[in-house]
N, C-alpha and C. Protein backbone atom coordinates (compact mmCIF):
# COMPACT_ATOMS: atom_id res chain seq x y z
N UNK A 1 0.83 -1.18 0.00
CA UNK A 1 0.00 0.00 0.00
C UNK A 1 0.88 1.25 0.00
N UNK A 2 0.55 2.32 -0.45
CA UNK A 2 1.00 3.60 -0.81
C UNK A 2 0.95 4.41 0.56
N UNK A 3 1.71 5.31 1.33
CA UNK A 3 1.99 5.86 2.45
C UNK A 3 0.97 6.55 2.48
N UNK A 4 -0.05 7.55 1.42
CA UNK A 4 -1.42 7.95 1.77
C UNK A 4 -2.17 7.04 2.39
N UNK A 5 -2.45 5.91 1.89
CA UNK A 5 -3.45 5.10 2.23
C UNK A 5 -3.15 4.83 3.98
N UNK A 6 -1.75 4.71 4.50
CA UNK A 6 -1.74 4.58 5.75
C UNK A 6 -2.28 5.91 6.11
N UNK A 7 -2.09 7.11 5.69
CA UNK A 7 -2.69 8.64 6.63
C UNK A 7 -4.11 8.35 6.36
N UNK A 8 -4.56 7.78 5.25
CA UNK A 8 -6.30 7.49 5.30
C UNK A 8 -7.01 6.94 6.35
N UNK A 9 -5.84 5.38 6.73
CA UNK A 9 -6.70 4.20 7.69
C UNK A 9 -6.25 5.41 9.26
N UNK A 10 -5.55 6.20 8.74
CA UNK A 10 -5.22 7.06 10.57
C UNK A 10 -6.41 8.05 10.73
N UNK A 11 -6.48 8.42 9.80
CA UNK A 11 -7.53 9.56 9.94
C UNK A 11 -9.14 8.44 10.02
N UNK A 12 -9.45 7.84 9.16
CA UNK A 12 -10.45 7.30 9.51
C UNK A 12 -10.30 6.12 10.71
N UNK A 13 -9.58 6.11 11.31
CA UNK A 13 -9.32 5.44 13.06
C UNK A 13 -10.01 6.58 14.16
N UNK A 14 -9.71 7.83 14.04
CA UNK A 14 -9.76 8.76 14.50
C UNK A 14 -11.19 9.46 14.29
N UNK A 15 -11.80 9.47 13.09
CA UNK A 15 -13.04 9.80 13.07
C UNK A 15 -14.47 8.72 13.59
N UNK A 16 -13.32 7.08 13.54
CA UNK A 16 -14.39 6.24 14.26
C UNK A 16 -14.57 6.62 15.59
N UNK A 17 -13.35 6.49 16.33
CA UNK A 17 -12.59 6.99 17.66
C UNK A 17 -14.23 8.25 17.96
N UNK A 18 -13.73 9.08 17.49
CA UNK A 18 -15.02 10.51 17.71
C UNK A 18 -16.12 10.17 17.56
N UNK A 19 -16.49 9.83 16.82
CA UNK A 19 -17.86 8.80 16.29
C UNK A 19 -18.34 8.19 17.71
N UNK A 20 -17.41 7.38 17.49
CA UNK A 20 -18.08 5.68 18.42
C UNK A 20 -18.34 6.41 19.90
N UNK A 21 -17.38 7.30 20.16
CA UNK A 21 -17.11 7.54 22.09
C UNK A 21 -18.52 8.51 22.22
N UNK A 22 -18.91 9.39 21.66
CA UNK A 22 -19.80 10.46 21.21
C UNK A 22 -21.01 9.42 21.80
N UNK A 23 -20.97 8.68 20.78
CA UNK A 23 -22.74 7.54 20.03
C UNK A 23 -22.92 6.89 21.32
N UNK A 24 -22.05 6.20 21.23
CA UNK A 24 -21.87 5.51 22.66
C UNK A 24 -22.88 6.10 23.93
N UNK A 25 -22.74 7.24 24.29
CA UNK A 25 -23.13 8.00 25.14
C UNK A 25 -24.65 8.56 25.31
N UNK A 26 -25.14 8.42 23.76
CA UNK A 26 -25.76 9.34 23.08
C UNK A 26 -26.96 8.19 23.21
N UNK A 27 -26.68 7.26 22.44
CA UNK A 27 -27.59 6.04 22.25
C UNK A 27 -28.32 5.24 22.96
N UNK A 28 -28.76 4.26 22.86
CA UNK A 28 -29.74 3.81 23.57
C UNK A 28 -29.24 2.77 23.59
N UNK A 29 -29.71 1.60 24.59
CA UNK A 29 -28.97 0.23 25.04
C UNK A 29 -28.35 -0.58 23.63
N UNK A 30 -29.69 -0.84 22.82
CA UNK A 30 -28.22 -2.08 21.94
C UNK A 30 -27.27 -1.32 20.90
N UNK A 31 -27.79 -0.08 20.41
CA UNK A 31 -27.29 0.40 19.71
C UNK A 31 -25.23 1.29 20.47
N UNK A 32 -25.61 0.95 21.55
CA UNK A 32 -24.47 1.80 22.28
C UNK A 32 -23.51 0.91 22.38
N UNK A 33 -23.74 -0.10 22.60
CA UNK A 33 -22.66 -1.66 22.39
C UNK A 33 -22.11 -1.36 20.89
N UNK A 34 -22.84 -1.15 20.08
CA UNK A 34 -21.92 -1.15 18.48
C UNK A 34 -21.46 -0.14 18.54
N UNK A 35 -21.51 0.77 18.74
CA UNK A 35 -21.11 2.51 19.00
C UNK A 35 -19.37 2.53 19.77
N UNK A 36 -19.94 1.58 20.86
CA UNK A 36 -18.52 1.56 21.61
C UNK A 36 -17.51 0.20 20.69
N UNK A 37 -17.91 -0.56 19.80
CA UNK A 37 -17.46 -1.70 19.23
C UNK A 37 -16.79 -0.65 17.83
N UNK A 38 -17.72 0.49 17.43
CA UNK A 38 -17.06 1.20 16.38
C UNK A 38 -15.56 1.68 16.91
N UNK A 39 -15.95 2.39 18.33
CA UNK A 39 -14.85 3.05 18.52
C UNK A 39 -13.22 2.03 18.62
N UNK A 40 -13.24 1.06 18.99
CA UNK A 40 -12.66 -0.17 19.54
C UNK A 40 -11.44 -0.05 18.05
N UNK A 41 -12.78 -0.44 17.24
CA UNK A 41 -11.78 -0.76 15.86
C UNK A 41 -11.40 0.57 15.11
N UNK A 42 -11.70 1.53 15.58
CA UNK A 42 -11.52 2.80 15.31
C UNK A 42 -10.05 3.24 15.98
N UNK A 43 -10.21 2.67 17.25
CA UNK A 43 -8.27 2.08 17.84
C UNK A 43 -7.58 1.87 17.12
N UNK A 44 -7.79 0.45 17.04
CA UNK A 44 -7.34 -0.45 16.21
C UNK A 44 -6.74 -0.17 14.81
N UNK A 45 -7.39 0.56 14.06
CA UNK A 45 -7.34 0.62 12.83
C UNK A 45 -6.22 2.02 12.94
N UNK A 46 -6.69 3.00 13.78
CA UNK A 46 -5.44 4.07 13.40
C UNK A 46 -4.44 3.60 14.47
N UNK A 47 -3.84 2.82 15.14
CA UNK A 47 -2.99 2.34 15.48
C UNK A 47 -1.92 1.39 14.46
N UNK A 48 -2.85 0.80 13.83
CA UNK A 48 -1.99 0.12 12.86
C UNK A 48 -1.64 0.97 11.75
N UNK A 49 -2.62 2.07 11.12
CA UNK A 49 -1.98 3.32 10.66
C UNK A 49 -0.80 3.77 11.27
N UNK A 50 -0.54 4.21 12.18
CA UNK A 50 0.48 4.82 12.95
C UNK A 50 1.97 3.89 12.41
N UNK A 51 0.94 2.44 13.08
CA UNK A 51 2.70 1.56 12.79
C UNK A 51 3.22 1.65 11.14
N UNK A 52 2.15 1.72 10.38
CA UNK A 52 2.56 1.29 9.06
C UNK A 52 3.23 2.93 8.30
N UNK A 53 3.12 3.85 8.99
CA UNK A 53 3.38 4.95 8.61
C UNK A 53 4.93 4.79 9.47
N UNK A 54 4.75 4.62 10.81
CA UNK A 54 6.31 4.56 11.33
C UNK A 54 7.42 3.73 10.68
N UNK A 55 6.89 2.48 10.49
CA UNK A 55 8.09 1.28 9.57
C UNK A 55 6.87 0.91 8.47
N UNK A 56 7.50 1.30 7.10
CA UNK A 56 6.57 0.73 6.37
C UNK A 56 6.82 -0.30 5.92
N UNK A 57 7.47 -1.35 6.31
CA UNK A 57 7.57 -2.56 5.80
C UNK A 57 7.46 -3.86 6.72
N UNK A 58 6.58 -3.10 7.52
CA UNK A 58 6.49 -4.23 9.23
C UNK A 58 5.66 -5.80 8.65
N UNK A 59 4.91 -5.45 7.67
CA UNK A 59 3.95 -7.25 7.41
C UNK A 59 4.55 -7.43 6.31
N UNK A 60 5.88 -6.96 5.83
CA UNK A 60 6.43 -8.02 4.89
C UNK A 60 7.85 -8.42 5.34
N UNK A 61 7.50 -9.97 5.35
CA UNK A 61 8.88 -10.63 5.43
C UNK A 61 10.28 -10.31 5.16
């Protein structure tokens, strides 16, 4: 993947991140479980942005 595409998966980590913590709060019982499950992978996802922007060659052998 192209070094934009890692600032993409960071920025959209970050808008789940805002999203999910917000909804979460906002929502009503079952819907607030996925809200906080958005935010989770919204972690997740700009964290591994981060790494793949720091070493870009960490998942290849």
């Amino acid at each position: 993947m192209t070094p934009i595409v890692h600032w993409i998966i960071i920025v959209a980590g970050l808008l789940a991140i805002g999203w999910g913590l917000q909804a979460a709060h906002r929502l009503r019982f079952p819907f607030d479980i996925l809200a906080a499950l958005v935010a989770l992978i919204g972690l997740i996802s700009a964290l591994l942005g981060a790494l793949l922007v720091a070493v870009p060659g960490f998942f290849q052998g």
